[in-house]
Protein backbone atom coordinates (compact mmCIF):
# COMPACT_ATOMS: atom_id res chain seq x y z
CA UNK A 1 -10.46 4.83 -13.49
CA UNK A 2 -7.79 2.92 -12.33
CA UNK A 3 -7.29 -0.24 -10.11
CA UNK A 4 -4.68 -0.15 -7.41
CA UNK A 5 -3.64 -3.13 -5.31
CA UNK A 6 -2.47 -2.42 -1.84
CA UNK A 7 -0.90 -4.22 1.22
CA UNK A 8 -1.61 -2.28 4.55
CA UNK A 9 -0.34 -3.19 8.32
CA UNK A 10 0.18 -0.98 11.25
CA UNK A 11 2.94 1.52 11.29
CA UNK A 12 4.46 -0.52 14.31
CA UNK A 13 4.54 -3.87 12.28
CA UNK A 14 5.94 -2.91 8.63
CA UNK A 15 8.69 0.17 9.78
CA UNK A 16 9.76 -1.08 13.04
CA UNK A 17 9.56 -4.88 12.89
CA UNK A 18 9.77 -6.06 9.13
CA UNK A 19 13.27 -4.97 7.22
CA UNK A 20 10.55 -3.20 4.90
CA UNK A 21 12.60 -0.24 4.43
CA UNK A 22 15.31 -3.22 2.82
CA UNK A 23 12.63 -4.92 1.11
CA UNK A 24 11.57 -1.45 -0.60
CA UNK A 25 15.41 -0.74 -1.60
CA UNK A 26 15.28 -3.94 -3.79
CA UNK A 27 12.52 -3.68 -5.42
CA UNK A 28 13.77 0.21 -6.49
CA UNK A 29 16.94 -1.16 -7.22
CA UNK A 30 15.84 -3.85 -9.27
CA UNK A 31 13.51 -1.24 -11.66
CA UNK A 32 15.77 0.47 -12.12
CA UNK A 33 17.86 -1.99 -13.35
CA UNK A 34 15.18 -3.44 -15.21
CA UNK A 35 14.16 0.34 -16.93
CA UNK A 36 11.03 -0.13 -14.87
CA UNK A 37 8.70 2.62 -14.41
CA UNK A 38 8.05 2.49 -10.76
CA UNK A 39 4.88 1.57 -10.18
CA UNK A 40 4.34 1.15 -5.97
CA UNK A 41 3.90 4.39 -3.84
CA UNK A 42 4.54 3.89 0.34
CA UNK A 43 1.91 6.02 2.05
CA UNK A 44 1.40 6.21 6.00
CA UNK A 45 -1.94 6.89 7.13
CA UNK A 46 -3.59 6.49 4.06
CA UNK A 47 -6.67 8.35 2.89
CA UNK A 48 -8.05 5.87 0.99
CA UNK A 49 -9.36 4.55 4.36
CA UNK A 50 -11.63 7.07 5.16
CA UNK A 51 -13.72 5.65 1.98
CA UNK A 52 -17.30 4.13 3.34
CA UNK A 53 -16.36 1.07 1.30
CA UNK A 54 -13.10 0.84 3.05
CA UNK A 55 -14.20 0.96 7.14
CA UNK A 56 -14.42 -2.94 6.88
CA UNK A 57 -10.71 -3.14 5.99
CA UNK A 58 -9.87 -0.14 8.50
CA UNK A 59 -11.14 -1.71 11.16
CA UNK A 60 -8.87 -4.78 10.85
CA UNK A 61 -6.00 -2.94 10.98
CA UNK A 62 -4.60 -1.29 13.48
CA UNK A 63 -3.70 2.27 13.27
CA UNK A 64 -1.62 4.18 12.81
CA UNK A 65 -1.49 2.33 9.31
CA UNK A 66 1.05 2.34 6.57
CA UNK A 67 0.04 1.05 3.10
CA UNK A 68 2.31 0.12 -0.37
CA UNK A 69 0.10 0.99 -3.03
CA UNK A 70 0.84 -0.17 -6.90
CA UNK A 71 -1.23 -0.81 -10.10
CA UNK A 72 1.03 -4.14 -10.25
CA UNK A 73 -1.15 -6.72 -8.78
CA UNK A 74 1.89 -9.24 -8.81
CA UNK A 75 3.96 -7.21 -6.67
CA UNK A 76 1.17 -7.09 -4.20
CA UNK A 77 1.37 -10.60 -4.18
CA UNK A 78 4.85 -10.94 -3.78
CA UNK A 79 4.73 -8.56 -0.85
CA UNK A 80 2.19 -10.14 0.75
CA UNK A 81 4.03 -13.56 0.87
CA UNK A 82 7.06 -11.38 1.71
CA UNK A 83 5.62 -9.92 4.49
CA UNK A 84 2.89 -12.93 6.08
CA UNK A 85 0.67 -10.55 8.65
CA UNK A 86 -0.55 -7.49 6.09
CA UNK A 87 -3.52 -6.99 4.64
CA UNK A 88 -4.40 -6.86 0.94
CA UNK A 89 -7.11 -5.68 -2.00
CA UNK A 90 -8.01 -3.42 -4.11
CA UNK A 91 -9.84 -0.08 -4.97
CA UNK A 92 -10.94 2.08 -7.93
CA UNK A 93 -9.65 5.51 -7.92
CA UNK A 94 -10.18 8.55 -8.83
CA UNK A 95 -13.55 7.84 -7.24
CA UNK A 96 -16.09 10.41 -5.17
CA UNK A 97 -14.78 8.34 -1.85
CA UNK A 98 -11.54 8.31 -3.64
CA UNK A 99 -10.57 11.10 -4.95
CA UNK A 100 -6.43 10.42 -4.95
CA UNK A 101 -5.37 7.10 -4.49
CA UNK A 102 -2.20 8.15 -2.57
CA UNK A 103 -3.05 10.99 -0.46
CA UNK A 104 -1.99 10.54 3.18
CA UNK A 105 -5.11 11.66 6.21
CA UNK A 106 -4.60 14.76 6.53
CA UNK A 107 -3.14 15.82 3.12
């Protein structure tokens, strides 16, 4: 199993009112650069939600959501001081609740 770190806010919030789509641009740019393996995956309405362990963290956040997910707990962090009004942690995945860590609802 595998950790993955996420930072989730409303649709509204991160692709209308942050430069995200900018902020996600760089960060390519700069692994690519780097020969980085990307390691962060953007997924609106995420699945991961619907986990039991999850409807704490759902309920904070108003939907429709968008989440970055990555197994690089440092760009989480970076993000999240990027960004100021998101919501962060982690999950275990492949998991019974979990079964893909980047499926979108409804995929």
């Amino acid at each position: 199993m595998q950790t993955y770190h996420y930072v989730l806010a409303s649709q509204k919030f991160l692709l209308e009112e942050e430069p995200f789509e900018e902020v996600l641009k760089e960060r390519t740019r700069y692994y690519h650069e780097t020969e980085k393996e990307i390691d962060f995956w953007q997924v609106n309405q995420p699945a991961f939600l619907e986990a039991p362990e999850m409807a704490e963290v759902k309920a904070k956040c108003p939907q429709p959501s968008v989440a970055v997910i990555s197994t690089n707990p440092q760009f989480i962090t970076w993000l999240k001081l990027r960004l100021e009004y998101v919501l962060t942690g982690e999950f275990q995945a492949p998991s019974e609740t979990i079964p893909d860590p980047l499926a979108s609802q409804g995929s």
